[in-house]
C-alpha atoms as a PDB file:
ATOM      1  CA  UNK A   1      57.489 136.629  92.364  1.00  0.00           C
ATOM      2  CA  UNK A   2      56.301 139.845  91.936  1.00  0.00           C
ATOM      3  CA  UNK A   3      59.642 141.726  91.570  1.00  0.00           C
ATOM      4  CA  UNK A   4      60.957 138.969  89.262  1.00  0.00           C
ATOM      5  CA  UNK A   5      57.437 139.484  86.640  1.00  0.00           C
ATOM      6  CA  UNK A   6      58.301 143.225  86.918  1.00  0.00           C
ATOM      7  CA  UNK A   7      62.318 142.535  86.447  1.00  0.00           C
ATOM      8  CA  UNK A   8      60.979 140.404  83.354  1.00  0.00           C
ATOM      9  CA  UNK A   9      58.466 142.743  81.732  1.00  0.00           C
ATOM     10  CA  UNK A  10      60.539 145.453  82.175  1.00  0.00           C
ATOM     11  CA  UNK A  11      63.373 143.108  80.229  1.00  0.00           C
ATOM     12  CA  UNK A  12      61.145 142.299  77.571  1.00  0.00           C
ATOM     13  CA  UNK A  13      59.924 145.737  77.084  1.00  0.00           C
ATOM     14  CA  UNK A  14      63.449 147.334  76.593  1.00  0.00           C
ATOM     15  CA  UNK A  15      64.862 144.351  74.151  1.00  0.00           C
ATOM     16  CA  UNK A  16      61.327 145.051  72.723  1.00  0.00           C
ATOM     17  CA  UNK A  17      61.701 148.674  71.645  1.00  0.00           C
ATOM     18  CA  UNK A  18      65.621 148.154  71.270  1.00  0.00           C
ATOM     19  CA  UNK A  19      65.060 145.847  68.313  1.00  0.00           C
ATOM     20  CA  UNK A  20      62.152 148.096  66.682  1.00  0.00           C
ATOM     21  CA  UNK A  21      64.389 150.693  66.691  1.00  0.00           C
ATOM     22  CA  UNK A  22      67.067 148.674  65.184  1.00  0.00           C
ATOM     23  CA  UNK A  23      64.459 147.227  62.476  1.00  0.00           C
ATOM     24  CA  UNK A  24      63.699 151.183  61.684  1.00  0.00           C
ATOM     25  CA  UNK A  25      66.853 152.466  61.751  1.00  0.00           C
ATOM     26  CA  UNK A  26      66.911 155.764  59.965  1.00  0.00           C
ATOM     27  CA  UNK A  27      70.455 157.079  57.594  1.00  0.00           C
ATOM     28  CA  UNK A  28      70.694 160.637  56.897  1.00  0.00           C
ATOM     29  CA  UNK A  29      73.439 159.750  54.619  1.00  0.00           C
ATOM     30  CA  UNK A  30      73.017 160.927  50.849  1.00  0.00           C
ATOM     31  CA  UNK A  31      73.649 157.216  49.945  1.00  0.00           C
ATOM     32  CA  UNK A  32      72.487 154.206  50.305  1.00  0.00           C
ATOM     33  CA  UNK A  33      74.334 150.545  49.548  1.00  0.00           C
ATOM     34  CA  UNK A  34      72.510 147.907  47.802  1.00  0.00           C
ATOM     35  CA  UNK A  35      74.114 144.432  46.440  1.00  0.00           C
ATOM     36  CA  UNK A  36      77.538 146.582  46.591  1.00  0.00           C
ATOM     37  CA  UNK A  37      76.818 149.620  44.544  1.00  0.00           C
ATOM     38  CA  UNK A  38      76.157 153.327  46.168  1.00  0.00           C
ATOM     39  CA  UNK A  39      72.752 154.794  45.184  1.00  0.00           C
ATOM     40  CA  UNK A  40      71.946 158.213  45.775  1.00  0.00           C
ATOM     41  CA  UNK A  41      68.903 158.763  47.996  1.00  0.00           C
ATOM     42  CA  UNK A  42      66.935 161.482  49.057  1.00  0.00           C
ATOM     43  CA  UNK A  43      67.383 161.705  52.622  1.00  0.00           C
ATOM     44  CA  UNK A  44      67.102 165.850  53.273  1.00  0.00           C
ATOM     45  CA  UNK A  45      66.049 166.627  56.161  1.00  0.00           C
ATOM     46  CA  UNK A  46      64.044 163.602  58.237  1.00  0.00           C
ATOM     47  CA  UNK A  47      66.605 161.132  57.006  1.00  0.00           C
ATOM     48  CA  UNK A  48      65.106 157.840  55.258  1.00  0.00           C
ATOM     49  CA  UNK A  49      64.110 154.246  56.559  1.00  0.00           C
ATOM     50  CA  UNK A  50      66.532 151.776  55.890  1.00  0.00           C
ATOM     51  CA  UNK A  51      63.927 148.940  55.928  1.00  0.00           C
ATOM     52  CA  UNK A  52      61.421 150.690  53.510  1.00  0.00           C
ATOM     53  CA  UNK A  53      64.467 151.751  51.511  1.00  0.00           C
ATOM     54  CA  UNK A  54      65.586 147.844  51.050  1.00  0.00           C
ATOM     55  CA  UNK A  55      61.970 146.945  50.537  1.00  0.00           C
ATOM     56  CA  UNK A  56      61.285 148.945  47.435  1.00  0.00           C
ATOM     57  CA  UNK A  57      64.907 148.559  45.870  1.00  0.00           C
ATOM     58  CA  UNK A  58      64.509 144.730  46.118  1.00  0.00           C
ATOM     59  CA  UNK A  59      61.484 144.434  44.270  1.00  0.00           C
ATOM     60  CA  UNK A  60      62.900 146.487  41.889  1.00  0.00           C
ATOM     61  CA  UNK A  61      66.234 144.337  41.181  1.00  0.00           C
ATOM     62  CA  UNK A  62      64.324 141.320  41.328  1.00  0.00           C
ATOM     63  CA  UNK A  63      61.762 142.288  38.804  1.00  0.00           C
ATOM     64  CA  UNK A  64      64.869 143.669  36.680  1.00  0.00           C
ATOM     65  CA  UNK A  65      66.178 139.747  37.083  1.00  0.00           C
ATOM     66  CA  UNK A  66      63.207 138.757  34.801  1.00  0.00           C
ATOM     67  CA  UNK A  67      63.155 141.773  32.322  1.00  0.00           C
ATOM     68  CA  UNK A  68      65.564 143.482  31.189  1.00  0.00           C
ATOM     69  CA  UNK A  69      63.242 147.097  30.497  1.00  0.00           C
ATOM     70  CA  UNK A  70      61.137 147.908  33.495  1.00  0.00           C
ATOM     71  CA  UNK A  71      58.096 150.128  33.365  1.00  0.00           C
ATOM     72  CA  UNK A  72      58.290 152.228  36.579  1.00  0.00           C
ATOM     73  CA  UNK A  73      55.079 154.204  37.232  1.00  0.00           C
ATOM     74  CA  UNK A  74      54.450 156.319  40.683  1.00  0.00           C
ATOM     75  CA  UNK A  75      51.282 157.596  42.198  1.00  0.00           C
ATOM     76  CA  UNK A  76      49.674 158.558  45.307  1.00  0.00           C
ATOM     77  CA  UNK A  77      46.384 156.753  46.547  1.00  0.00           C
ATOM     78  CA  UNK A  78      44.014 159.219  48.791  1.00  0.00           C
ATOM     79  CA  UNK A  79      41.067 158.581  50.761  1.00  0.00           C
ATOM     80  CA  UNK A  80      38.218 160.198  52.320  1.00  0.00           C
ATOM     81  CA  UNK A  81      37.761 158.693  55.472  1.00  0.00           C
ATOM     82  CA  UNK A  82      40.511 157.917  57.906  1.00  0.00           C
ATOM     83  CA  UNK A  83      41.051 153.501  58.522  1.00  0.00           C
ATOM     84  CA  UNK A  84      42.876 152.395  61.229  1.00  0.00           C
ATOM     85  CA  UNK A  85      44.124 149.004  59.097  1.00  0.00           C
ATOM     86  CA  UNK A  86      45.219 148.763  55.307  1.00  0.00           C
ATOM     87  CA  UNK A  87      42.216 146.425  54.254  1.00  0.00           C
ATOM     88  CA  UNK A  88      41.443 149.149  51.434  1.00  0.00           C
ATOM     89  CA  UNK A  89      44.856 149.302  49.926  1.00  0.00           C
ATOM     90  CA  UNK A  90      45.029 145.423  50.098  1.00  0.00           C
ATOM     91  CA  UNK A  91      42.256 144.916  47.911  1.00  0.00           C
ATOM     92  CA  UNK A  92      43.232 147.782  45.540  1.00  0.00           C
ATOM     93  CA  UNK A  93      45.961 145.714  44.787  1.00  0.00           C
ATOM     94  CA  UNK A  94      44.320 142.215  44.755  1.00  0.00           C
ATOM     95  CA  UNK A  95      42.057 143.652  41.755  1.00  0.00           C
ATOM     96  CA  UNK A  96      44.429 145.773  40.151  1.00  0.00           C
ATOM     97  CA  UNK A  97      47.003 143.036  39.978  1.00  0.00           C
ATOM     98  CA  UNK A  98      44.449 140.871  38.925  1.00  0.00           C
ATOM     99  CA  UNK A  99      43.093 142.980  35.816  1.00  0.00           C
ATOM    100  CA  UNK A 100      46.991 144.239  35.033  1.00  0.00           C
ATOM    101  CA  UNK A 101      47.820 140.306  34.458  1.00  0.00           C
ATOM    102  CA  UNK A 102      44.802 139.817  32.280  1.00  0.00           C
ATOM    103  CA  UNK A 103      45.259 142.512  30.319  1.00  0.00           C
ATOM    104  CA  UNK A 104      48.764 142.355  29.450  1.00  0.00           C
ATOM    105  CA  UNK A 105      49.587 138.912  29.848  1.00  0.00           C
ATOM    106  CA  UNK A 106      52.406 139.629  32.453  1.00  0.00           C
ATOM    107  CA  UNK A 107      53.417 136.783  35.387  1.00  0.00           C
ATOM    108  CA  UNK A 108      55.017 139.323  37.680  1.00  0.00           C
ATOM    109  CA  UNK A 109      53.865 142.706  39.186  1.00  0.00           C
ATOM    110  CA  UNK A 110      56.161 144.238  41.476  1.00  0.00           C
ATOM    111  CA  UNK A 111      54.862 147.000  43.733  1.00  0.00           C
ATOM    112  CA  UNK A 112      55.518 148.655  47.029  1.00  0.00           C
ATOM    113  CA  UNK A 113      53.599 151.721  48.957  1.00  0.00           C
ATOM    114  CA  UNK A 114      53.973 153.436  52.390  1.00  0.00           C
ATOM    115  CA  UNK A 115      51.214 154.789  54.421  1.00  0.00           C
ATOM    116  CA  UNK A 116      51.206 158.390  55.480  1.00  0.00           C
ATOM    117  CA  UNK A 117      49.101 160.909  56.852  1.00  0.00           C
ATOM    118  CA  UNK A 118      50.169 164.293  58.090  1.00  0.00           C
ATOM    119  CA  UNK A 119      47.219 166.907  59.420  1.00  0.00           C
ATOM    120  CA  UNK A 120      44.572 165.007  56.808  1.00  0.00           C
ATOM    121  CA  UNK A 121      41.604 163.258  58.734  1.00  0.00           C
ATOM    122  CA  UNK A 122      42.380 160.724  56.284  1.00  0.00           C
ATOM    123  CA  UNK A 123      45.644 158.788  55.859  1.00  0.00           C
ATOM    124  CA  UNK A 124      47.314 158.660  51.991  1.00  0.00           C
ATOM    125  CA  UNK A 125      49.941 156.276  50.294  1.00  0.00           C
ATOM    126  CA  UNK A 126      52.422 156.357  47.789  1.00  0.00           C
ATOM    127  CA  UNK A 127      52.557 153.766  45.638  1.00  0.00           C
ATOM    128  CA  UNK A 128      54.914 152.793  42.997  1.00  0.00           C
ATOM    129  CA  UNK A 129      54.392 150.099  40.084  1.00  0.00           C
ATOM    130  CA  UNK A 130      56.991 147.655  38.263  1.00  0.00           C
ATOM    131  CA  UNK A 131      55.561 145.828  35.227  1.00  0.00           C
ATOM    132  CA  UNK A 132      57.468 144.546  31.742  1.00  0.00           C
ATOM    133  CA  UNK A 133      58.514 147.445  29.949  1.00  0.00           C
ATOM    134  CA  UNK A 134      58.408 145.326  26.394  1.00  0.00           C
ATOM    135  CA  UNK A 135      54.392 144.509  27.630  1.00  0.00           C
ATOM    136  CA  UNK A 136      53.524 148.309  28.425  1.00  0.00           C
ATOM    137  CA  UNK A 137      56.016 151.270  26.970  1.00  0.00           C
ATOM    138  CA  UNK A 138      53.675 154.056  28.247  1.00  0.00           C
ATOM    139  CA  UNK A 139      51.276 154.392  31.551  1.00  0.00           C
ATOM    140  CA  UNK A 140      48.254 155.863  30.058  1.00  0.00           C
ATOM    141  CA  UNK A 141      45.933 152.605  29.647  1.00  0.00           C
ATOM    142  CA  UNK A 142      47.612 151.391  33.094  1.00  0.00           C
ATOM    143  CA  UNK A 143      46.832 154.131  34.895  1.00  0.00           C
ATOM    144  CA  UNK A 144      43.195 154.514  33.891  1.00  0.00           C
ATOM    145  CA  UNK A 145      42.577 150.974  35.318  1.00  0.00           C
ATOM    146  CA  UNK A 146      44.114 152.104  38.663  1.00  0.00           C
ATOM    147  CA  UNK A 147      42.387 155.243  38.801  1.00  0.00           C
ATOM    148  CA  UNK A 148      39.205 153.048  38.028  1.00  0.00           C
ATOM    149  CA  UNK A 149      39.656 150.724  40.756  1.00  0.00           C
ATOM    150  CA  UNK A 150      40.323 152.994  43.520  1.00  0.00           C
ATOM    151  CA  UNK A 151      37.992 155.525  42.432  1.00  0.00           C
ATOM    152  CA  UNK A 152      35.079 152.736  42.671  1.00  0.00           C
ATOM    153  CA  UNK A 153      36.707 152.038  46.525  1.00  0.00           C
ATOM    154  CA  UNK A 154      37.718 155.490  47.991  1.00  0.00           C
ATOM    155  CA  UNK A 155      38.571 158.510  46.217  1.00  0.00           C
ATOM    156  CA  UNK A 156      41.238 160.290  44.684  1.00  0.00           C
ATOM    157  CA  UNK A 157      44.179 159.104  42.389  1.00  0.00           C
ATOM    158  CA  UNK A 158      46.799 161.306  42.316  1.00  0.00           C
ATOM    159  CA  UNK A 159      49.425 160.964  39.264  1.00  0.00           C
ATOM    160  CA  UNK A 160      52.617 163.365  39.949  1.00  0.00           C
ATOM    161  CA  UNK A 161      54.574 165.084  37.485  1.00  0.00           C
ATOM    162  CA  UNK A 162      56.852 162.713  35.157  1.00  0.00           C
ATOM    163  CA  UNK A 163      54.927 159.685  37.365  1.00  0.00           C
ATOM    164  CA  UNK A 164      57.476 157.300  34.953  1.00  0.00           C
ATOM    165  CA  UNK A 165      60.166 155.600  34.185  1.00  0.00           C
ATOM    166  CA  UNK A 166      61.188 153.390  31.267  1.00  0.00           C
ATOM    167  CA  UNK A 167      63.962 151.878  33.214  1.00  0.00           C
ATOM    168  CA  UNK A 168      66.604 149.682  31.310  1.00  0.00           C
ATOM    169  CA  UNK A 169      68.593 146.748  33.294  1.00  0.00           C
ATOM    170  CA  UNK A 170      72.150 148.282  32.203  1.00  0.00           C
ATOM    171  CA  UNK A 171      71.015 151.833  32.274  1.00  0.00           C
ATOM    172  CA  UNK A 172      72.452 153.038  35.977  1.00  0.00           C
ATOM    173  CA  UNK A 173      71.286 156.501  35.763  1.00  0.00           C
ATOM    174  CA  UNK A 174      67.962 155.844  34.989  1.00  0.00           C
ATOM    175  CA  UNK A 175      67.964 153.611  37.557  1.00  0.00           C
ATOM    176  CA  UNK A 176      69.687 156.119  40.097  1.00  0.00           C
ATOM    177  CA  UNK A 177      66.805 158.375  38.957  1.00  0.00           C
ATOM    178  CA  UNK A 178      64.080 155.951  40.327  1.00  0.00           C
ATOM    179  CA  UNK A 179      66.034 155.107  43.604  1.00  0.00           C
ATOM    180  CA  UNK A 180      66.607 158.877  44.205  1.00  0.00           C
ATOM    181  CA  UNK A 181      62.622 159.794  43.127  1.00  0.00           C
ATOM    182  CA  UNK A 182      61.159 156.354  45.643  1.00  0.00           C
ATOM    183  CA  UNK A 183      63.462 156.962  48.610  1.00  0.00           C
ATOM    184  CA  UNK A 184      61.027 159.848  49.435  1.00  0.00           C
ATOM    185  CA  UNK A 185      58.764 157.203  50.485  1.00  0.00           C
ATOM    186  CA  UNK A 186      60.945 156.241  52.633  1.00  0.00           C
ATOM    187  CA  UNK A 187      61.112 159.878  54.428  1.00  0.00           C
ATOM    188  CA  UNK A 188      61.168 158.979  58.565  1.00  0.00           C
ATOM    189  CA  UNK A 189      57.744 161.855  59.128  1.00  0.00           C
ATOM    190  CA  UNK A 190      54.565 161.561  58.474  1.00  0.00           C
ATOM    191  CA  UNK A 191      54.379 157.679  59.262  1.00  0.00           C
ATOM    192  CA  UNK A 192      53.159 157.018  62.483  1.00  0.00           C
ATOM    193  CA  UNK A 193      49.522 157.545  63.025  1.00  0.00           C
ATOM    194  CA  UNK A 194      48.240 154.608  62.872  1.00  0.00           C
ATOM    195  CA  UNK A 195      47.403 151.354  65.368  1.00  0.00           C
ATOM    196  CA  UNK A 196      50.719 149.848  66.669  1.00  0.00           C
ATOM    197  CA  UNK A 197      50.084 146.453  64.789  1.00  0.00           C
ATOM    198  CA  UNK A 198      49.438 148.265  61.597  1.00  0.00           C
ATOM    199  CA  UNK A 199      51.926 148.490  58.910  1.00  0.00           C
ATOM    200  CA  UNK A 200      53.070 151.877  57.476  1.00  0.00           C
ATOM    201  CA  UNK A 201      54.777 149.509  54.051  1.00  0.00           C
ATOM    202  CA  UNK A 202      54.581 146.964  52.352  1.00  0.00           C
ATOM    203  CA  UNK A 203      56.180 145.142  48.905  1.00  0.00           C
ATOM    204  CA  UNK A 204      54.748 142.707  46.535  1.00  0.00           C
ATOM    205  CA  UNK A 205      57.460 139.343  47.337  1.00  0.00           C
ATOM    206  CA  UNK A 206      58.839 138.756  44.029  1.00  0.00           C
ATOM    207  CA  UNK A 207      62.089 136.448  44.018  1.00  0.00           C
ATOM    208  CA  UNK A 208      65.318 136.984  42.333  1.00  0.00           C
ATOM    209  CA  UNK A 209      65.313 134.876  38.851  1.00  0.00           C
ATOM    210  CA  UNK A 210      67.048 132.069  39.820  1.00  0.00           C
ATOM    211  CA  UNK A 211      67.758 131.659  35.717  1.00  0.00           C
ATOM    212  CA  UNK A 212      69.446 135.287  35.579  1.00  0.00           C
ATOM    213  CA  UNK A 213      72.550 134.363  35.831  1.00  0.00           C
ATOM    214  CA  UNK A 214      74.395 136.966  34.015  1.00  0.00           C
ATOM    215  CA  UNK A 215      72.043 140.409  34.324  1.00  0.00           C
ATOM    216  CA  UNK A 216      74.096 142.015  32.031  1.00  0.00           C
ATOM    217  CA  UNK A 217      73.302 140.040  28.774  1.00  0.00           C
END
């Protein structure tokens, strides 16, 4: 029985790490295909996730299936001290989703980050934002209640140079722009210290519109 146990771990560890690699597969190609259409990514030189990649572009078509003018806003969340779990970053966006709604009267927040950390003691994320362009045209407001929620739990808020996007449902440069600026999040470095069982992205779960028949009008 012994053999057979080590036959069968052995088994289970190889389709194991097989089908993690296939869930993280990484391109290096300067494109990436999404519901048909080529997007142009930034994949130089550690090549890009595919699964983080999907994640992010998702919750960007599906928020674009319930308004037609996006707000896209981008920043980068850092800490002082190093956590081996995401409970912080959870709760950042429990309250800032929460106070967002209120304040602007909007049903659906799209978001997604990734985790990093590099030669920091502490790890950082990047973070980027989808909210109804016709409720909020600029980020200034919006990004002085993030900065007040996470500087109350951690530390530093980080907004990057042109952090925005108003992003129009028909406009496919402007939306080539924000796939090409968020696929850096998707970057395959930088990702992996951190507890097996804890996740280096995430997405809000917004579903397509099921009313949007025609996206174009």
């Amino acid at each position: 029985m012994g053999d057979i146990d080590n036959i069968l771990s052995i088994t289970f560890l190889t389709c194991f790490h097989f089908l993690k690699s296939v869930d993280m597969y990484i391109t290096k190609s300067k494109y990436y295909e999404y519901q048909g259409c080529f997007w142009q990514i930034n994949s130089s030189p550690s090549g890009c996730y595919t699964p983080m990649l999907k994640s992010m572009y998702e919750q960007l078509f599906n928020m674009h299936s319930y308004h037609a003018r996006l707000l896209v806003v981008r920043f980068d969340l850092h800490q002082k001290l190093y956590t081996p779990d995401n409970k912080r970053i959870t709760k950042f966006i429990r309250r800032a989703i929460k106070q967002l709604s209120s304040k602007y009267r909007v049903k659906h927040i799209g978001y997604s980050w990734v985790r990093e950390q590099k030669i920091a003691e502490a790890q950082h994320y990047h973070f980027v934002l989808f909210i109804d362009g016709k409720k909020v045209n600029y980020p200034i407001k919006l990004n002085a209640i993030l900065e007040s929620i996470w500087g109350e739990m951690s530390g530093g808020f980080r907004r990057p140079d042109n952090c925005f996007y108003m992003c129009h449902r028909d406009d496919d440069d402007t939306i080539n722009d924000v796939i090409y600026r968020i696929s850096y999040f998707a970057k395959a470095v930088d990702k992996d210290k951190k507890p097996p069982q804890t996740k280096n992205y995430n997405s809000s779960r917004i579903k397509p519109n099921p009313e949007a028949l025609n996206l174009g009008n």
